[in-house]
PDB file of N, CA and C in Angstrom:
ATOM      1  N   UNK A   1     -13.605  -6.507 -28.169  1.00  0.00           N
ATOM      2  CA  UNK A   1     -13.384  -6.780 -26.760  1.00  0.00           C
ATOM      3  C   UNK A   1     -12.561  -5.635 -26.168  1.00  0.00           C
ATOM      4  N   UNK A   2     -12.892  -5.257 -25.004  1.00  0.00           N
ATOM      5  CA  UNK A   2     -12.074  -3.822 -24.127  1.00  0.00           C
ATOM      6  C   UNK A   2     -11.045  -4.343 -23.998  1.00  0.00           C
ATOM      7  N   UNK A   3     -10.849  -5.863 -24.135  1.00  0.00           N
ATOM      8  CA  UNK A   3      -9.091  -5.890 -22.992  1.00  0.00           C
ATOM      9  C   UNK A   3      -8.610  -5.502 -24.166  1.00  0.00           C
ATOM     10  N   UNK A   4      -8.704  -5.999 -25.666  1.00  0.00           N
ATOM     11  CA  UNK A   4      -7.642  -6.189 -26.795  1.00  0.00           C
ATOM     12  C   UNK A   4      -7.700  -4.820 -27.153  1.00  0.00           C
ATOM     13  N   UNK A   5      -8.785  -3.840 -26.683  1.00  0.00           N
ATOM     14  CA  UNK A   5      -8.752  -2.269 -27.398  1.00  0.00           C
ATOM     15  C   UNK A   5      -7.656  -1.264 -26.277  1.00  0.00           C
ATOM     16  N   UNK A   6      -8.020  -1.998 -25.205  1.00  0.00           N
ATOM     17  CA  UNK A   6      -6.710  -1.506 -24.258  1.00  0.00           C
ATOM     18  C   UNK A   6      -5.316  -1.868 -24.687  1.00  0.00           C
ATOM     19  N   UNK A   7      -5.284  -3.198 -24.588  1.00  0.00           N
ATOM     20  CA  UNK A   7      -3.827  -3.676 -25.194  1.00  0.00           C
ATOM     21  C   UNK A   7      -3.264  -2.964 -26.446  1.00  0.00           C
ATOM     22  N   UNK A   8      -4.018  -2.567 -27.407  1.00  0.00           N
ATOM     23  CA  UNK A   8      -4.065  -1.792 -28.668  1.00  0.00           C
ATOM     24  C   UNK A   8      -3.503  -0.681 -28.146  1.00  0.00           C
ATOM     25  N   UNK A   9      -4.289   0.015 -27.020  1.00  0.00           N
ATOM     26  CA  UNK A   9      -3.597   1.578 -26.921  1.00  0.00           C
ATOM     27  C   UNK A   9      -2.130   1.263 -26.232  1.00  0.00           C
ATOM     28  N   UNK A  10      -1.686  -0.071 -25.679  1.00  0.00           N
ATOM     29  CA  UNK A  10      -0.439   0.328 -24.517  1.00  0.00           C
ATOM     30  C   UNK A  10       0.633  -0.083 -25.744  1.00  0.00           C
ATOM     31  N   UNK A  11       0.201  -0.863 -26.741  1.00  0.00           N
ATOM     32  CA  UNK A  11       1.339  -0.899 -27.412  1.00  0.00           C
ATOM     33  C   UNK A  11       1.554   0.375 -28.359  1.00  0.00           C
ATOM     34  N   UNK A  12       0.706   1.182 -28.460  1.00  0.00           N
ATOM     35  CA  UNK A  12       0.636   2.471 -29.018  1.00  0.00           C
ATOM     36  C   UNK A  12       1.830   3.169 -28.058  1.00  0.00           C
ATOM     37  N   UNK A  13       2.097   3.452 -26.595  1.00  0.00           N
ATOM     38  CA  UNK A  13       2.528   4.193 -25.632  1.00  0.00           C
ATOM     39  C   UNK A  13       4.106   3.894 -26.138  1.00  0.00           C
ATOM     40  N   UNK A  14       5.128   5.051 -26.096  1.00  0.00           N
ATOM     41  CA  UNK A  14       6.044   4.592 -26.016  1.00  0.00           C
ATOM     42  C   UNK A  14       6.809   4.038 -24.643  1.00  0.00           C
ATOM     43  N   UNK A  15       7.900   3.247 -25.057  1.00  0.00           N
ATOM     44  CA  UNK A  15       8.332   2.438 -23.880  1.00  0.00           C
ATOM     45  C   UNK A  15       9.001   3.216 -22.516  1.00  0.00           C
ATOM     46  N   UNK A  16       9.883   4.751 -22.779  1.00  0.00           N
ATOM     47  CA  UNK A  16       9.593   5.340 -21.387  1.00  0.00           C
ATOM     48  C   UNK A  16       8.608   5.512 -20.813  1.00  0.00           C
ATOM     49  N   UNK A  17       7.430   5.229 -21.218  1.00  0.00           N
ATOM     50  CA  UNK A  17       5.923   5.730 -20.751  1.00  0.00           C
ATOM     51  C   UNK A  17       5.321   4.786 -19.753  1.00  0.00           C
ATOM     52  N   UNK A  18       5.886   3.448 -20.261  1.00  0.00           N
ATOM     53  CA  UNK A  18       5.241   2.434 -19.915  1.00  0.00           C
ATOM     54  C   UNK A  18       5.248   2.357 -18.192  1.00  0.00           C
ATOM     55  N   UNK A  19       6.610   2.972 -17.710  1.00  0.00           N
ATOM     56  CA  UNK A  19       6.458   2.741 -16.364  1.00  0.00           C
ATOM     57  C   UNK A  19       5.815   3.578 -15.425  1.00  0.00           C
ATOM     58  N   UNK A  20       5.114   4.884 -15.877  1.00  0.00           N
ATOM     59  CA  UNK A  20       3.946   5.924 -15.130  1.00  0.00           C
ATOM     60  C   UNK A  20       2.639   4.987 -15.602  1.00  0.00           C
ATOM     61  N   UNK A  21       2.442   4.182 -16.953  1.00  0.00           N
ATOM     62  CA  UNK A  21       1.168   3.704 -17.213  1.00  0.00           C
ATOM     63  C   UNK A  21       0.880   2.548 -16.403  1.00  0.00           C
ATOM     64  N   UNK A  22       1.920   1.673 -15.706  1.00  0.00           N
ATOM     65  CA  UNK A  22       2.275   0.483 -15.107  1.00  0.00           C
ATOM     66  C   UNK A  22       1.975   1.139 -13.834  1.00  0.00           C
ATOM     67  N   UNK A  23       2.091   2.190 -13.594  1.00  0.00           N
ATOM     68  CA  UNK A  23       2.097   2.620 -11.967  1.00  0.00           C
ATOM     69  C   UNK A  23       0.379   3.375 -11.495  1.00  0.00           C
ATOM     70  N   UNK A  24       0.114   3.435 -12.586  1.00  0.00           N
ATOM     71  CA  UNK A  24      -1.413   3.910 -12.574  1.00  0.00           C
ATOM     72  C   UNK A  24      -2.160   2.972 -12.495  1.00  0.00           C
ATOM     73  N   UNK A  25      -2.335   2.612 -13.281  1.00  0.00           N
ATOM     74  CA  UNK A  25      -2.990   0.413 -13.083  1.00  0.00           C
ATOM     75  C   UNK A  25      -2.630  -0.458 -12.014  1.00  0.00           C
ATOM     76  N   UNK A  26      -1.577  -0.489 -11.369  1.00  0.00           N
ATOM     77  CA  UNK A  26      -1.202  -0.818 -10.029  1.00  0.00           C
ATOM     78  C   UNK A  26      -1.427   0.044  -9.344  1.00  0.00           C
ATOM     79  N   UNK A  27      -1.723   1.222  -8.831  1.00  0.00           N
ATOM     80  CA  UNK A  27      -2.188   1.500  -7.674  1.00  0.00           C
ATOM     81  C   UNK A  27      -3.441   2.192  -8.000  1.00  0.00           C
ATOM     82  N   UNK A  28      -4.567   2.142  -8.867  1.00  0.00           N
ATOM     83  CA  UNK A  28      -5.833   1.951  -9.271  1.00  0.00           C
ATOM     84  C   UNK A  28      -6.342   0.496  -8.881  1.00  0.00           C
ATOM     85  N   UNK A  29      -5.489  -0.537  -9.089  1.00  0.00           N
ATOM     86  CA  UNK A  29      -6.231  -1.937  -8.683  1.00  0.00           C
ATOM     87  C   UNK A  29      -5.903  -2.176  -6.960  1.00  0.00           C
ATOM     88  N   UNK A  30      -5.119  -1.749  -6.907  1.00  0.00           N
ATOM     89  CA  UNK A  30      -4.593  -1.541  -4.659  1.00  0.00           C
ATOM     90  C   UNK A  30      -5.761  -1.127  -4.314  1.00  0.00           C
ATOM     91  N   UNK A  31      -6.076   0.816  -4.404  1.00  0.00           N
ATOM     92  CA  UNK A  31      -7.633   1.133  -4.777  1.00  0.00           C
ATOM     93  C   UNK A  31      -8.799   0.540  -4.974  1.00  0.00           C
ATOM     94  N   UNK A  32      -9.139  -0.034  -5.488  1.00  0.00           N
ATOM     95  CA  UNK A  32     -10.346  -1.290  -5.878  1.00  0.00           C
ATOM     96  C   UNK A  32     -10.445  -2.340  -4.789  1.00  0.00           C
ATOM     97  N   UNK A  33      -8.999  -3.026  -4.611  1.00  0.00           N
ATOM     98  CA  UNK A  33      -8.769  -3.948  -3.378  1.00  0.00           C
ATOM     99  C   UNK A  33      -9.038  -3.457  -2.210  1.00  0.00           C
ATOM    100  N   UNK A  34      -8.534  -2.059  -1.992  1.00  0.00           N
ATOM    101  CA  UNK A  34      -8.878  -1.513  -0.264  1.00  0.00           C
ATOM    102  C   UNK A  34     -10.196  -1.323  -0.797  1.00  0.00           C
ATOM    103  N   UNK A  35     -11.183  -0.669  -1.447  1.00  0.00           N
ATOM    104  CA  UNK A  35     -12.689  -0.591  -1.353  1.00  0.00           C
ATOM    105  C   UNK A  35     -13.159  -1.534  -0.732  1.00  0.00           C
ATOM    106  N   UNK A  36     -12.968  -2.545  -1.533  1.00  0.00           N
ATOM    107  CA  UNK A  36     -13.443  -4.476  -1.172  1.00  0.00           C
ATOM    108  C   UNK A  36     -13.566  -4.161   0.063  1.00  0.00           C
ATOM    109  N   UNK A  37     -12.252  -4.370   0.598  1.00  0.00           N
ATOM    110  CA  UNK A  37     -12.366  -4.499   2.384  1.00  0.00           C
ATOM    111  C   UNK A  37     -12.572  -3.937   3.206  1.00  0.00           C
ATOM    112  N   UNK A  38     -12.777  -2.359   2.756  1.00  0.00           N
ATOM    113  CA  UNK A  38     -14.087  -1.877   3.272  1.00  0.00           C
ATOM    114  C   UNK A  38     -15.172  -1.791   3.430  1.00  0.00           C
ATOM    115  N   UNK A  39     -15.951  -2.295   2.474  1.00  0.00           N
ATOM    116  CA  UNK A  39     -17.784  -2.814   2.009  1.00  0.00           C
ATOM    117  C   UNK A  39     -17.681  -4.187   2.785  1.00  0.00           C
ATOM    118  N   UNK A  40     -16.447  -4.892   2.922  1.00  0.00           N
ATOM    119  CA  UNK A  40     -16.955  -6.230   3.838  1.00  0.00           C
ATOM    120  C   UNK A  40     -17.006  -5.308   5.346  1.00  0.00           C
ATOM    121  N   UNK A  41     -18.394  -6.267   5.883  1.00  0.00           N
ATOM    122  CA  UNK A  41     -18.767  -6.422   7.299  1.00  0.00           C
ATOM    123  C   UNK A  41     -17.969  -6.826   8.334  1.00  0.00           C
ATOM    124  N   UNK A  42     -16.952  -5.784   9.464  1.00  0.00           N
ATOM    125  CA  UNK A  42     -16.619  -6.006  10.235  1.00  0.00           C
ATOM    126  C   UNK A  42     -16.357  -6.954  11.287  1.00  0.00           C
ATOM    127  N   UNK A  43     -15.858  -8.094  11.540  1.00  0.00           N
ATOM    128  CA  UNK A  43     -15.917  -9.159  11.938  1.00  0.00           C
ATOM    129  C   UNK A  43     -16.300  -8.999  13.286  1.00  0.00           C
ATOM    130  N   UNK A  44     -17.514 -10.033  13.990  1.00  0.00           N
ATOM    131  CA  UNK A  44     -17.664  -9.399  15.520  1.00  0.00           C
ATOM    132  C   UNK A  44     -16.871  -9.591  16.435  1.00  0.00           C
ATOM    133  N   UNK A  45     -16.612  -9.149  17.620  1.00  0.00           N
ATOM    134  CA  UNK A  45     -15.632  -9.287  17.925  1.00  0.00           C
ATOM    135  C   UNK A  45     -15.854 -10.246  18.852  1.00  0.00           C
ATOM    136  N   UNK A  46     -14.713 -11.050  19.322  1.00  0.00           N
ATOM    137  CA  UNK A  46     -15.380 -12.275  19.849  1.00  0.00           C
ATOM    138  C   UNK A  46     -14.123 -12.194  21.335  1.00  0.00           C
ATOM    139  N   UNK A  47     -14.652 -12.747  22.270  1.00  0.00           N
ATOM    140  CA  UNK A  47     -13.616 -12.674  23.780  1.00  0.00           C
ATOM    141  C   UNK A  47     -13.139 -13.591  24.171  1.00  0.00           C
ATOM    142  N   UNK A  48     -12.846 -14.615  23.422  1.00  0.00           N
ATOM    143  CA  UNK A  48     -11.831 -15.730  23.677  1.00  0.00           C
ATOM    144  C   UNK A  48     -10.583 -15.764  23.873  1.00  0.00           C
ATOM    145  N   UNK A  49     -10.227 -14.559  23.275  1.00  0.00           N
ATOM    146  CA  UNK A  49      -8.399 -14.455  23.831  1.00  0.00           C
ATOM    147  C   UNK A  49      -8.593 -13.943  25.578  1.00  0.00           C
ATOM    148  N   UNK A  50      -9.477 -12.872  26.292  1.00  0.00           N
ATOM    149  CA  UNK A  50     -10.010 -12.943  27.459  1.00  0.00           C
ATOM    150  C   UNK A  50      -9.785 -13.964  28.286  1.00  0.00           C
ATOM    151  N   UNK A  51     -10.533 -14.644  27.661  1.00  0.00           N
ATOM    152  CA  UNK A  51     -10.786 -16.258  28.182  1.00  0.00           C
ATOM    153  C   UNK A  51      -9.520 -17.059  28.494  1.00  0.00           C
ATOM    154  N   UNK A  52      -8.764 -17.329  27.215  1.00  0.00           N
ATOM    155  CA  UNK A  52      -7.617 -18.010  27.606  1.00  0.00           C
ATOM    156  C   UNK A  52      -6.548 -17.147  28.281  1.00  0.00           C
ATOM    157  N   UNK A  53      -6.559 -16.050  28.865  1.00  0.00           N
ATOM    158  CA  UNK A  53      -5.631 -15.279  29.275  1.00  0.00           C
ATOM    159  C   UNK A  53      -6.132 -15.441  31.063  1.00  0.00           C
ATOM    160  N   UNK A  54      -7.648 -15.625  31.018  1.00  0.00           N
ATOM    161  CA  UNK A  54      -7.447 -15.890  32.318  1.00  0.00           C
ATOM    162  C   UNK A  54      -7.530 -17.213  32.356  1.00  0.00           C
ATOM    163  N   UNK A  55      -7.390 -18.332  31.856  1.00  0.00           N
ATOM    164  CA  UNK A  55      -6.664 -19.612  32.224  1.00  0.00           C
ATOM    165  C   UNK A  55      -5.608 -19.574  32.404  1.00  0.00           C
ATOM    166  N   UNK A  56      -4.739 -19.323  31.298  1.00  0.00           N
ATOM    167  CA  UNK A  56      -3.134 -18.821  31.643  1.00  0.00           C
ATOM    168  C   UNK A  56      -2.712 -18.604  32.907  1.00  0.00           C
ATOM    169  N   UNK A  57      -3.780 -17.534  33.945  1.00  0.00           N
ATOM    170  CA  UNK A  57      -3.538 -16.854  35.253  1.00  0.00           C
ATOM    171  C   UNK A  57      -4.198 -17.682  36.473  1.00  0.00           C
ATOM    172  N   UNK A  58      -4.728 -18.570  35.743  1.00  0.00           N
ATOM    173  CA  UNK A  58      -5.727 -19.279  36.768  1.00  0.00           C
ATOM    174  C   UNK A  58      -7.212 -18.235  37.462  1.00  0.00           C
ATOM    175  N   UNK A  59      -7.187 -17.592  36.426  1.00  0.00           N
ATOM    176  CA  UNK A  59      -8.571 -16.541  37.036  1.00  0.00           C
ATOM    177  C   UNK A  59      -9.788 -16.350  36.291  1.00  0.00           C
ATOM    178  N   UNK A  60     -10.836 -16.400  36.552  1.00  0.00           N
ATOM    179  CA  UNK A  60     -11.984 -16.576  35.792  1.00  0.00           C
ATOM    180  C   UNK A  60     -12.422 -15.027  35.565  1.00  0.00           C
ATOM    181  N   UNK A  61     -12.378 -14.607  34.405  1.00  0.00           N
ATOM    182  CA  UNK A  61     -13.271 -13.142  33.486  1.00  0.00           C
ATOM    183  C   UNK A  61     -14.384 -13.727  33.579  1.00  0.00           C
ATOM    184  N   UNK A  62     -15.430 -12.546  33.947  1.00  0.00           N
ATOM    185  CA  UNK A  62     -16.967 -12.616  32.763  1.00  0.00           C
ATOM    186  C   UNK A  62     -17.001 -11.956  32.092  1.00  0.00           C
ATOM    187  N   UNK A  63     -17.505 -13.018  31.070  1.00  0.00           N
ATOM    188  CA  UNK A  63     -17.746 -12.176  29.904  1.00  0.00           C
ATOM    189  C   UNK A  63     -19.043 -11.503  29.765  1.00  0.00           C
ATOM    190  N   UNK A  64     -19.401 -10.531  29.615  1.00  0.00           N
ATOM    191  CA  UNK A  64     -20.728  -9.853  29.772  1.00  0.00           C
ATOM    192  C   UNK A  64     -21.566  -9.874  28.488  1.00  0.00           C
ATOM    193  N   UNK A  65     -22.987 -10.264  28.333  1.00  0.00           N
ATOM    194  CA  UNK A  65     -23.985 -10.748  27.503  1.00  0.00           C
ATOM    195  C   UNK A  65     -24.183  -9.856  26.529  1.00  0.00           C
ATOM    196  N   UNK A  66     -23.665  -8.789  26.615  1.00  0.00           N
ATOM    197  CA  UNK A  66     -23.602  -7.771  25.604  1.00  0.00           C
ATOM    198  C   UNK A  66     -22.221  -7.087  25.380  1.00  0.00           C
ATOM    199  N   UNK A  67     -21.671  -7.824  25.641  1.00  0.00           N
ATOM    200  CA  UNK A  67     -20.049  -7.750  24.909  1.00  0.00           C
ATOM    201  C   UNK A  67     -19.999  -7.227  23.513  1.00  0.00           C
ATOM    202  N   UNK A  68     -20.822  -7.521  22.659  1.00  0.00           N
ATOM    203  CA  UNK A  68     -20.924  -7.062  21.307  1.00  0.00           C
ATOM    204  C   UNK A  68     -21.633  -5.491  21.034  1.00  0.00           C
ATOM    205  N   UNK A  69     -21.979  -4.759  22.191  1.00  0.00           N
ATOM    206  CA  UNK A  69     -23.447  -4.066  21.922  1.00  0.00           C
ATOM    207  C   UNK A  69     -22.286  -2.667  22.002  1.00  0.00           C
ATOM    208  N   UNK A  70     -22.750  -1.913  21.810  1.00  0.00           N
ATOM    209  CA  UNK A  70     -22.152  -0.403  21.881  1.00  0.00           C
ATOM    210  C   UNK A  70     -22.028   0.007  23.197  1.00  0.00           C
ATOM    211  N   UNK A  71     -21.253   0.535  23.578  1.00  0.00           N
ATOM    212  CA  UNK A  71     -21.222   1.493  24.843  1.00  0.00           C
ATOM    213  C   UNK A  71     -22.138   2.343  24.942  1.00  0.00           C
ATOM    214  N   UNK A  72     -22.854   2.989  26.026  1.00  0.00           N
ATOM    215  CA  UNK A  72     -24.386   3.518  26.366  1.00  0.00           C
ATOM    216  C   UNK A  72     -23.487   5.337  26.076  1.00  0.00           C
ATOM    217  N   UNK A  73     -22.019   4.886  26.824  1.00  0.00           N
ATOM    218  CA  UNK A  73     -21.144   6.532  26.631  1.00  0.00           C
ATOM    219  C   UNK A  73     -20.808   7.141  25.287  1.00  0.00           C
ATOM    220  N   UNK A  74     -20.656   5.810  23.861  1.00  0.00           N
ATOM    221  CA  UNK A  74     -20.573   6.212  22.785  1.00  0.00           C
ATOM    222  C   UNK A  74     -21.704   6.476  22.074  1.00  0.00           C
ATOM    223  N   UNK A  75     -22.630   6.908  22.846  1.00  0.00           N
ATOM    224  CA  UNK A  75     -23.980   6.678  21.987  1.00  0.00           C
ATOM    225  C   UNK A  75     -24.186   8.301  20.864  1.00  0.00           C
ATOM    226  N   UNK A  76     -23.624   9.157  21.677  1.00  0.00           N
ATOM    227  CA  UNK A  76     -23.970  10.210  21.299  1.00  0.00           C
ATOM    228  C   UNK A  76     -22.864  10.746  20.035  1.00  0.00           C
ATOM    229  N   UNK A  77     -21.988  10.044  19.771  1.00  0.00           N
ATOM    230  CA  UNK A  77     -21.070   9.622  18.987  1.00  0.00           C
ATOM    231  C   UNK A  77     -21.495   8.793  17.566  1.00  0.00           C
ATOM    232  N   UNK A  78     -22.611   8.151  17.868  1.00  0.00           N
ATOM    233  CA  UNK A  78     -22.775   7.407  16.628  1.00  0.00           C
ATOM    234  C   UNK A  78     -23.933   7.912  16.010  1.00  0.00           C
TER     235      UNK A  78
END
């Protein structure tokens, strides 16, 4: 098994060592974690705080039917 052939080498390491080998494995797995949440799909964005901000004011926003869509000005950008 890899974990017990790993475990094999860290008890091999001597013990000043341990805390550069501890710091490589922790911020190798941070690494791995930010990937994750980059490969997840951007959440859409949604205009309900809009919304309740003009209740708050007593004023009605529209929200426009393509609220989600790209700007026609960023086009040349993407």
């Amino acid at each position: 098994m890899l974990e017990q052939r790993i475990i094999d080498e860290l008890k091999q390491i001597p013990a000043h060592k341990l805390p550069e080998v501890y710091d490589f494995i922790h911020y190798f797995r941070l690494g791995l974690a930010h990937e994750q949440q980059l490969l997840r799909a951007p959440a859409e964005r949604q205009p309900g705080s809009l919304l309740r901000l003009g209740q708050s004011q007593n004023k009605i926003y529209r929200i426009p039917d393509d609220f989600n869509e790209p700007l026609a000005d960023l086009q040349e950008y993407m």
